[in-house]
N, C-alpha and C. Protein backbone atom coordinates (compact mmCIF):
# COMPACT_ATOMS: atom_id res chain seq x y z
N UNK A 1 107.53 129.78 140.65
CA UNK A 1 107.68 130.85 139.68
C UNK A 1 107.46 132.18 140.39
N UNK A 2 107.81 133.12 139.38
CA UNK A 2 107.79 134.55 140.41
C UNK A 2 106.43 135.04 140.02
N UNK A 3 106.26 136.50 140.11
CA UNK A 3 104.60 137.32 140.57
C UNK A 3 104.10 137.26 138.57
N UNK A 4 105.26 136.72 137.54
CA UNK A 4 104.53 137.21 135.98
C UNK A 4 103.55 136.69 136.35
N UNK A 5 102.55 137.42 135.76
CA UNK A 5 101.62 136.62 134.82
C UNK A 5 100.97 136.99 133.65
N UNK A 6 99.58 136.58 133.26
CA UNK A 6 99.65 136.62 131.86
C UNK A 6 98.17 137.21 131.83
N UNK A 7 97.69 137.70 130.94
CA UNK A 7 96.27 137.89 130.86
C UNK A 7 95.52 137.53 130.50
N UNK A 8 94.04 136.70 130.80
CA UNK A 8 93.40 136.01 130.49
C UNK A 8 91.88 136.73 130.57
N UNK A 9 91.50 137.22 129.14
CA UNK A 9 90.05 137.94 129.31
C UNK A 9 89.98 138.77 130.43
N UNK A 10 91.07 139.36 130.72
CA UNK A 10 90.52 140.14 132.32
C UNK A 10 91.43 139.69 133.54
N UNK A 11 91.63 138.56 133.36
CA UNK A 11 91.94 138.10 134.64
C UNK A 11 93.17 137.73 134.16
N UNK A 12 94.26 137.37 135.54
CA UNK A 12 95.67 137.00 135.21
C UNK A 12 96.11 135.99 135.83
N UNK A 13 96.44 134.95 135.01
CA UNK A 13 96.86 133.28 135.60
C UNK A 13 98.49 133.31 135.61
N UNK A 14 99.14 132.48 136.76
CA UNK A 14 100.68 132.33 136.45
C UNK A 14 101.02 131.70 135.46
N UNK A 15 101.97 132.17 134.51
CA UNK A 15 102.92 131.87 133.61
C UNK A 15 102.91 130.42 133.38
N UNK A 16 103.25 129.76 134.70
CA UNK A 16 103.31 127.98 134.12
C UNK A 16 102.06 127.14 134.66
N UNK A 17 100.58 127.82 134.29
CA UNK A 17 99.57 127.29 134.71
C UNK A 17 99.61 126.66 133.02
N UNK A 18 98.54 125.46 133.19
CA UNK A 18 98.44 124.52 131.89
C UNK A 18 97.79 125.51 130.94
N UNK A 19 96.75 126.52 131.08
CA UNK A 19 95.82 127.01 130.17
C UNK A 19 96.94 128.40 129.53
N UNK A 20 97.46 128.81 130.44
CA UNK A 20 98.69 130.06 130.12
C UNK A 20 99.27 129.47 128.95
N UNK A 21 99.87 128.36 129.09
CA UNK A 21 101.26 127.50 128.18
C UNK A 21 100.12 127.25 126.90
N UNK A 22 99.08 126.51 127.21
CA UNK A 22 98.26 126.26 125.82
C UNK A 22 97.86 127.57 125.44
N UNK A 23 97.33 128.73 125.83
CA UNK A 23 97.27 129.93 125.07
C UNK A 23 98.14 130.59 124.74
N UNK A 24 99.21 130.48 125.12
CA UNK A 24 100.44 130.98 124.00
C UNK A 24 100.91 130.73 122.93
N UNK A 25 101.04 128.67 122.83
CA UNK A 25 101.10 128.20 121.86
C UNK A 25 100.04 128.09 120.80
N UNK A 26 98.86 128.53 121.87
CA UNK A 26 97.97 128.70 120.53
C UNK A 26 97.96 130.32 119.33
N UNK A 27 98.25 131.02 120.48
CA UNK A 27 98.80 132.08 119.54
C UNK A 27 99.51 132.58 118.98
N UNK A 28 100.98 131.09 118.92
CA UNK A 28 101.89 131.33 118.09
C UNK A 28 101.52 130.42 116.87
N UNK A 29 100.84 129.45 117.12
CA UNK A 29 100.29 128.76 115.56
C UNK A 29 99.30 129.60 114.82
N UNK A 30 98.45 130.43 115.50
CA UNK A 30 97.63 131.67 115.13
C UNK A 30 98.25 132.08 113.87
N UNK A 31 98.95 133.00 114.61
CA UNK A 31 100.17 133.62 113.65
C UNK A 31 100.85 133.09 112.85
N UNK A 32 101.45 132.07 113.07
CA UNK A 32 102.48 130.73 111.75
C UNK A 32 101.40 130.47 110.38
N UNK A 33 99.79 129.88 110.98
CA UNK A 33 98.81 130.17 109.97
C UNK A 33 98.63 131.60 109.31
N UNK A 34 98.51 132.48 110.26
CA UNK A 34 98.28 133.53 109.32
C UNK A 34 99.59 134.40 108.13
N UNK A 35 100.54 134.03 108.96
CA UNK A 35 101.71 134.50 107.84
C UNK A 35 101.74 133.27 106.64
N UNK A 36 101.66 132.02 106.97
CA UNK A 36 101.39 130.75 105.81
C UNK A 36 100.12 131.67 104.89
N UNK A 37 99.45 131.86 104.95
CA UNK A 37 98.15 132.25 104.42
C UNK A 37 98.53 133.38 103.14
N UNK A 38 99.63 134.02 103.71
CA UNK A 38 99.76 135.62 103.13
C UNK A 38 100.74 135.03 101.87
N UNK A 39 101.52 134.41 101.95
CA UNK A 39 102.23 133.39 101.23
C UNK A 39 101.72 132.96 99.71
N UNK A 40 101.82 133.44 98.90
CA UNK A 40 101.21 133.13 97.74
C UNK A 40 102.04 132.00 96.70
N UNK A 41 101.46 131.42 96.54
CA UNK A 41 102.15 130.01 95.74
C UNK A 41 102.58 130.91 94.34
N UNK A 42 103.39 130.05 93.50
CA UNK A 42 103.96 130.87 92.30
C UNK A 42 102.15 129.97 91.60
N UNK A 43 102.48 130.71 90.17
CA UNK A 43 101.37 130.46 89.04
C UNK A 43 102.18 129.21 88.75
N UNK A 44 101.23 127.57 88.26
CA UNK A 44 102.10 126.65 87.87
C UNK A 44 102.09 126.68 86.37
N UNK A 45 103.49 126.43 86.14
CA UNK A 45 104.07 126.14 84.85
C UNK A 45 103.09 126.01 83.93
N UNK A 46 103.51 126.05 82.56
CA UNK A 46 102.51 125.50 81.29
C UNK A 46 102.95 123.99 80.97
N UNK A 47 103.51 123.19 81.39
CA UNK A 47 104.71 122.13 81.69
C UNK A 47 103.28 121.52 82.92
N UNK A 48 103.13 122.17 83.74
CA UNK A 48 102.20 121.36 84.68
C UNK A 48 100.96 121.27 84.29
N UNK A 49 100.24 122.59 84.04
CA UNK A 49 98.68 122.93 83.22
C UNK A 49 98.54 121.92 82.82
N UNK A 50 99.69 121.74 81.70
CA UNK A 50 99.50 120.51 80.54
C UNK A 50 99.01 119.20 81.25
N UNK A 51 99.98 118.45 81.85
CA UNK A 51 99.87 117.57 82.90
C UNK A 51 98.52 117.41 83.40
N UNK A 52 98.00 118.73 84.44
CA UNK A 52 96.76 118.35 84.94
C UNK A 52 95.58 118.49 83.71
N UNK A 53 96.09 118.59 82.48
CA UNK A 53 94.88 118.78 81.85
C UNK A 53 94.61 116.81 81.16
N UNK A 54 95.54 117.14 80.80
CA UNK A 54 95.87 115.51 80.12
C UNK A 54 95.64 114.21 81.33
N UNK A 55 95.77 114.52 82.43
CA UNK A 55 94.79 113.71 83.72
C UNK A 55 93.54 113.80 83.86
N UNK A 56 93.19 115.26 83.33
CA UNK A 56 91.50 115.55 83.46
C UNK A 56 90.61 114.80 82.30
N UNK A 57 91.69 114.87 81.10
CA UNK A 57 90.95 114.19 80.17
C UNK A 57 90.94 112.72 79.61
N UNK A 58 91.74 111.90 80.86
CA UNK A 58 91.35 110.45 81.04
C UNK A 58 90.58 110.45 82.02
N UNK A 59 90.46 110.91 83.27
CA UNK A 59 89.40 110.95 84.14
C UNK A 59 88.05 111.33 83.16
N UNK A 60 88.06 112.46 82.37
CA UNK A 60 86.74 112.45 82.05
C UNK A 60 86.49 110.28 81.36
N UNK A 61 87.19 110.09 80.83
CA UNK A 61 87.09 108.81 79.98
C UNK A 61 86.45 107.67 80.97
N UNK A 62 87.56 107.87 82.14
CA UNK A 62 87.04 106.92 83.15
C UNK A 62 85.76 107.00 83.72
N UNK A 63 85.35 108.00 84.22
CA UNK A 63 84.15 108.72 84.81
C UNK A 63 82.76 107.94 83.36
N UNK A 64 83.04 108.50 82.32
CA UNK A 64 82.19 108.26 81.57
C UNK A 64 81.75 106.49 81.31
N UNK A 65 83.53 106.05 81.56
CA UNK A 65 83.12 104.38 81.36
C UNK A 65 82.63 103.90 82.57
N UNK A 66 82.63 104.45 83.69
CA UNK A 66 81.95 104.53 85.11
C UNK A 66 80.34 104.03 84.77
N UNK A 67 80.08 105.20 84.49
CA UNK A 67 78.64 105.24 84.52
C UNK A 67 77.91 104.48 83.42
N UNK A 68 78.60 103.98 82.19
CA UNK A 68 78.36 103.54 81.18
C UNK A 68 78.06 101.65 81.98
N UNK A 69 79.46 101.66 82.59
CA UNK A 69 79.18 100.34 83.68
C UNK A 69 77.95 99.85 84.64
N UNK A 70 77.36 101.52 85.13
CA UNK A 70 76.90 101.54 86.34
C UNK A 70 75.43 101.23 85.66
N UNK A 71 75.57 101.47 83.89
CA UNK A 71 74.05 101.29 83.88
C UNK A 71 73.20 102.59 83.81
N UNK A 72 72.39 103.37 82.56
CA UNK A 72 72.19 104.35 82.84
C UNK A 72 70.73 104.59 83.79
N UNK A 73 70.31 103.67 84.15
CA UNK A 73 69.10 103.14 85.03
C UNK A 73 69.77 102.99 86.46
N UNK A 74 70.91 102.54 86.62
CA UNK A 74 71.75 102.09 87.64
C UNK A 74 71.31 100.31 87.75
N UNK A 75 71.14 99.72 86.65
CA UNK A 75 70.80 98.28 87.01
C UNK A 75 71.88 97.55 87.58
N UNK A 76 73.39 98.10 87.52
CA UNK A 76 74.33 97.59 87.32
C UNK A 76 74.69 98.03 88.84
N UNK A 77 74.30 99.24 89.51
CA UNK A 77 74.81 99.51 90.91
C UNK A 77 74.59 98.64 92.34
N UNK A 78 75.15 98.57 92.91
CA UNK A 78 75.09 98.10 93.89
C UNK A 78 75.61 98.68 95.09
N UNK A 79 75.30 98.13 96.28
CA UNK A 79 75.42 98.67 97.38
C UNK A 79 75.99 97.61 98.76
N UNK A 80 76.87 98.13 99.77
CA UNK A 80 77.40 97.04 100.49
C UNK A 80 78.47 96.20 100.22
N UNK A 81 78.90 96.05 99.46
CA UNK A 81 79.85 95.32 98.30
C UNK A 81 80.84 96.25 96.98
N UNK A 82 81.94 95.98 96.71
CA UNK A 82 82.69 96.49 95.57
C UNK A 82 81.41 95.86 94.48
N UNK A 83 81.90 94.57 94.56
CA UNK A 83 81.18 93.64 93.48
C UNK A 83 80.03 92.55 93.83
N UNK A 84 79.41 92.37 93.08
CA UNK A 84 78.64 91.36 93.44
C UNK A 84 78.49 89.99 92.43
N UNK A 85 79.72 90.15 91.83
CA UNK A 85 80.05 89.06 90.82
C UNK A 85 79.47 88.74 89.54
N UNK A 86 78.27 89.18 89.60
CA UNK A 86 77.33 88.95 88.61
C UNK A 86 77.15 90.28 87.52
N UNK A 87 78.25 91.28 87.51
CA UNK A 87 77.96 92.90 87.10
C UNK A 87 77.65 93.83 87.54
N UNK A 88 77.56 93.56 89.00
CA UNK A 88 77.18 94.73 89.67
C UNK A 88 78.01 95.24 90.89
N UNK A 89 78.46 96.31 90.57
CA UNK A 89 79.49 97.51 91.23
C UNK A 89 79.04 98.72 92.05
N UNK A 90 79.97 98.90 93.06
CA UNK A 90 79.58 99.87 93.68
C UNK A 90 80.19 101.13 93.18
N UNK A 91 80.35 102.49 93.53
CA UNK A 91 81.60 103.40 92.82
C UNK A 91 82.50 102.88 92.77
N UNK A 92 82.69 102.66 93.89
CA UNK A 92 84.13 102.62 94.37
C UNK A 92 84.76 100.93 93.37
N UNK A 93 83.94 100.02 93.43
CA UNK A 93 84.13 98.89 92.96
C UNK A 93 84.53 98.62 91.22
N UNK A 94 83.35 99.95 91.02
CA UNK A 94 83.69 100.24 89.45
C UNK A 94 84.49 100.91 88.58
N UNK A 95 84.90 101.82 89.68
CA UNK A 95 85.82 102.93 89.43
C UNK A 95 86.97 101.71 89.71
N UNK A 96 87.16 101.06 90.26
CA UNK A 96 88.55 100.08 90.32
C UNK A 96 88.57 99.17 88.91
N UNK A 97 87.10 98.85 89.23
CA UNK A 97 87.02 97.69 87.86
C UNK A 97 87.95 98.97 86.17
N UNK A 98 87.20 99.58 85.99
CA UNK A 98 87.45 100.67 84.62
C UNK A 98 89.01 100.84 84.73
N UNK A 99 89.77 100.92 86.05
CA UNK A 99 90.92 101.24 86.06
C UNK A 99 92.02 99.78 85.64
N UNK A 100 91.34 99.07 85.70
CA UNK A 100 91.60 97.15 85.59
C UNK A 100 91.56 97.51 84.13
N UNK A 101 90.73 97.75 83.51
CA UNK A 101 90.53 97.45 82.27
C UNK A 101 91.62 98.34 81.21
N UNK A 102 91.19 99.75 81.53
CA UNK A 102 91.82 100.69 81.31
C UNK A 102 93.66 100.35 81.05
N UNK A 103 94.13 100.29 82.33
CA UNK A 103 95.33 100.00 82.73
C UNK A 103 95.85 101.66 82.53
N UNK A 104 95.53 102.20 82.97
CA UNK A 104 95.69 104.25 82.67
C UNK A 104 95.71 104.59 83.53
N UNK A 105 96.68 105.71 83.82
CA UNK A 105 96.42 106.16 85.21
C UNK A 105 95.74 107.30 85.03
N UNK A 106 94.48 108.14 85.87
CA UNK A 106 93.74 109.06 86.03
C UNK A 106 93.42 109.51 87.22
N UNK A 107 92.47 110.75 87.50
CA UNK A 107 92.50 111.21 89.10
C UNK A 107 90.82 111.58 89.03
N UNK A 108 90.18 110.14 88.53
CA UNK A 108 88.65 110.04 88.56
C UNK A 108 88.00 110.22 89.66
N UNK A 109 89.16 109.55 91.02
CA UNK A 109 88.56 109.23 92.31
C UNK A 109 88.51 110.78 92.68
N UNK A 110 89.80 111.74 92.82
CA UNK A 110 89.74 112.89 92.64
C UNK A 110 88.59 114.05 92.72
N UNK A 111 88.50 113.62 91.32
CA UNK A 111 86.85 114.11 91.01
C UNK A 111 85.92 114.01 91.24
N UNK A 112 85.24 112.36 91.71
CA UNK A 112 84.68 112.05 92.11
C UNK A 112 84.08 112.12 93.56
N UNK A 113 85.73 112.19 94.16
CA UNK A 113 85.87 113.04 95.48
C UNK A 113 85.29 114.15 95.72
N UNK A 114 85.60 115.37 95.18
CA UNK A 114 85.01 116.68 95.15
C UNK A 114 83.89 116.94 95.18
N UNK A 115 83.17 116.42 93.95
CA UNK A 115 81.92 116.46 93.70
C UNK A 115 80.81 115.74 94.59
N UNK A 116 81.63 114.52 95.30
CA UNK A 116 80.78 114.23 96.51
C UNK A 116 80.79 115.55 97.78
N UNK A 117 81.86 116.03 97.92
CA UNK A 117 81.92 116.59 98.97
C UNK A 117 81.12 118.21 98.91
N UNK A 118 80.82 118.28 97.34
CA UNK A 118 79.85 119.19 97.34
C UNK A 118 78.65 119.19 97.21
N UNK A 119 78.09 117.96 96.99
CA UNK A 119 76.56 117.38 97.50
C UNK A 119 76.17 117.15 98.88
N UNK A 120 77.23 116.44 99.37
CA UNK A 120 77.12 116.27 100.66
C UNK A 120 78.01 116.32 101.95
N UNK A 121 78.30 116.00 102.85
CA UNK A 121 79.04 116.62 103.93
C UNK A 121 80.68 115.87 103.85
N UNK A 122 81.11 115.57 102.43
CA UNK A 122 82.48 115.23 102.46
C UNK A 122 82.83 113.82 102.90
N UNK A 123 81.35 113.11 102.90
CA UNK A 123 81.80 111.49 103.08
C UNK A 123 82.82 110.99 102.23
N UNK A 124 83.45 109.61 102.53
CA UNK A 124 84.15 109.24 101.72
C UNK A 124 83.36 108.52 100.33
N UNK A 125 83.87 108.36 99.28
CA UNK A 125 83.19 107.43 98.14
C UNK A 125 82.39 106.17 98.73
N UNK A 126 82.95 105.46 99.31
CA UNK A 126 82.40 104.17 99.82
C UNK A 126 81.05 104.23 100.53
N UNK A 127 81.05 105.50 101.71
CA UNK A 127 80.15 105.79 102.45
C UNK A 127 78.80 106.13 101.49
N UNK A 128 79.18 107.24 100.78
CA UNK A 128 78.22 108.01 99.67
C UNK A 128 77.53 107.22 99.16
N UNK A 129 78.35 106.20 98.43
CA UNK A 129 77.00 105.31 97.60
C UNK A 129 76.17 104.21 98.81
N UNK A 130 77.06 103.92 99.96
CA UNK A 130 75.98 102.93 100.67
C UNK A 130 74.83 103.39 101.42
N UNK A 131 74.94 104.89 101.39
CA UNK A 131 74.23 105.79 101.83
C UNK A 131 72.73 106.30 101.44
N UNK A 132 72.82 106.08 99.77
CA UNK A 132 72.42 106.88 98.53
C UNK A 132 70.93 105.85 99.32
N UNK A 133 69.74 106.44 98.77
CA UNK A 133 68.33 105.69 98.35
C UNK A 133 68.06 105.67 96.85
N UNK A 134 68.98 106.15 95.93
CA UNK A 134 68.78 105.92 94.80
C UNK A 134 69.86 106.03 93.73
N UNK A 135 69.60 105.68 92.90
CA UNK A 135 70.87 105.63 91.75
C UNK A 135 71.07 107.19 91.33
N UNK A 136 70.16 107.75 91.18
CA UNK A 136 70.15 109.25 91.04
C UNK A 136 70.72 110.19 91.79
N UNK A 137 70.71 110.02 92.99
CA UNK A 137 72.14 110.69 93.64
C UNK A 137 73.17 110.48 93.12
N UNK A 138 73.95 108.69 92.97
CA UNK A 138 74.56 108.53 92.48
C UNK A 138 74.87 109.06 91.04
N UNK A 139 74.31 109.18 89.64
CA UNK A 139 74.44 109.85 88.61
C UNK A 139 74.79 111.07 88.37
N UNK A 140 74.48 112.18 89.59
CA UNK A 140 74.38 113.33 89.71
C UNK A 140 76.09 113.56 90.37
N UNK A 141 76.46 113.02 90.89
CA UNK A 141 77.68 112.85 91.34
C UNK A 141 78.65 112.73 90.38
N UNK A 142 78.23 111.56 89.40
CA UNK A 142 79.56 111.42 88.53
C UNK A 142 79.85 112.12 87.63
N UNK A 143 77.91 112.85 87.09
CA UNK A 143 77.86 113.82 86.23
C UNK A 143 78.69 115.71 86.74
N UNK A 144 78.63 115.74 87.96
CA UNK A 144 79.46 116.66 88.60
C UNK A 144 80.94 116.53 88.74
N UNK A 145 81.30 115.38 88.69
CA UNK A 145 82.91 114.99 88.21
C UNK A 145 83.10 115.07 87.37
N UNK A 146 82.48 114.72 86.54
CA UNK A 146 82.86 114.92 84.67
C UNK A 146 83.22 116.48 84.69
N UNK A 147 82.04 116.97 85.06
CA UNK A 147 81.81 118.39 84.97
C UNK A 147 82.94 119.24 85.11
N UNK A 148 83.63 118.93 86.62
CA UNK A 148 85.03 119.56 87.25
C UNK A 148 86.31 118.81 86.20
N UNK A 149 86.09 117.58 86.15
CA UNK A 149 87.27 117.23 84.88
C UNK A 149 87.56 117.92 83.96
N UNK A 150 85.90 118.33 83.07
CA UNK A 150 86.20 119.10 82.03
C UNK A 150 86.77 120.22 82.28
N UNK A 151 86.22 121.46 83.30
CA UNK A 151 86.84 122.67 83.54
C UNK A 151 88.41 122.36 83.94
N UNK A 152 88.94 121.54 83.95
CA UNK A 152 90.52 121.43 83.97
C UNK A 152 91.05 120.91 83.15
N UNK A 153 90.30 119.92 81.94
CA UNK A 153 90.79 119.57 80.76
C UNK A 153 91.03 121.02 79.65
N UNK A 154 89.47 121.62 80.01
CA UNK A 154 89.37 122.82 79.01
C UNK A 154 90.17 124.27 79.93
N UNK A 155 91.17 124.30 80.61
CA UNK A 155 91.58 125.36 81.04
C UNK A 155 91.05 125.78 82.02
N UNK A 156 90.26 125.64 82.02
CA UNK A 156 89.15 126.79 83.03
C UNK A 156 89.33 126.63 84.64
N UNK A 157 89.99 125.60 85.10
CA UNK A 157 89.98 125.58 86.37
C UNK A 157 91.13 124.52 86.66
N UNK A 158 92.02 125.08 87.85
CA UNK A 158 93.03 124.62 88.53
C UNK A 158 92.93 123.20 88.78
């Protein structure tokens, strides 16, 4: 290659050195993110609202028959296992079971999702409860899903 080169904090590396080529492309995805960013989505429909509200308000149903399952003591929870055959469920195990029963489709896990990831560092469902030392983490969780269901059943949130 000839004398280009490029500038690096001060200093100047040739053009087809490996760190040159990765800092360019990194500062063309820089930019691709930052113009994506500026980009504003349209407002969704009253046609969709509807939609996510009428999902929020079987999730609240599910969520509630969740915990109604789980036992308001958590006698019914379990850990290590979906099931343990005898009535006892893990989230994740119960949240499948309610959806068995149900036969409805909802976006409980959704919720349930979120609200884990704002207690704690965004584990998955499965992880969260095998994690928990008590049923009370667990409760506090589903009661925080309900919570976010409702603010999208009742308008209030996207």
């Amino acid at each position: 290659m000839g004398d280009a080169t490029m500038p690096l904090d001060g200093f100047s590396v040739p053009p087809d050195l490996a760190i040159a080529i990765w800092l360019e492309a990194r500062k063309t995805t820089a930019q691709r993110q930052d113009a994506a960013t500026l980009r504003r989505r349209p407002a969704p429909s009253a046609e969709i609202l509807a939609r996510r509200a009428a999902m929020a308000r079987e999730s609240l149903i599910a969520l509630g028959l969740l915990e109604k399952l789980l036992g308001g003591d958590g006698k019914n929870w379990i850990q290590d296992d979906s099931t343990d055959g005898y009535g006892g469920y893990c989230l994740h195990g119960g949240l499948r079971r309610v959806r068995a029963i149900r036969q409805c489709g909802d976006h409980a896990g959704v919720y349930l999702h979120r609200a884990i990831a704002k207690v704690s560092r965004g584990e998955p469902i499965i992880h969260f409860n095998d994690s928990r030392l008590s049923f009370a983490e667990i409760r506090a969780a589903i009661t925080l899903a309900r919570k976010l269901a409702r603010e999208v059943a009742d308008g209030r949130a996207a």
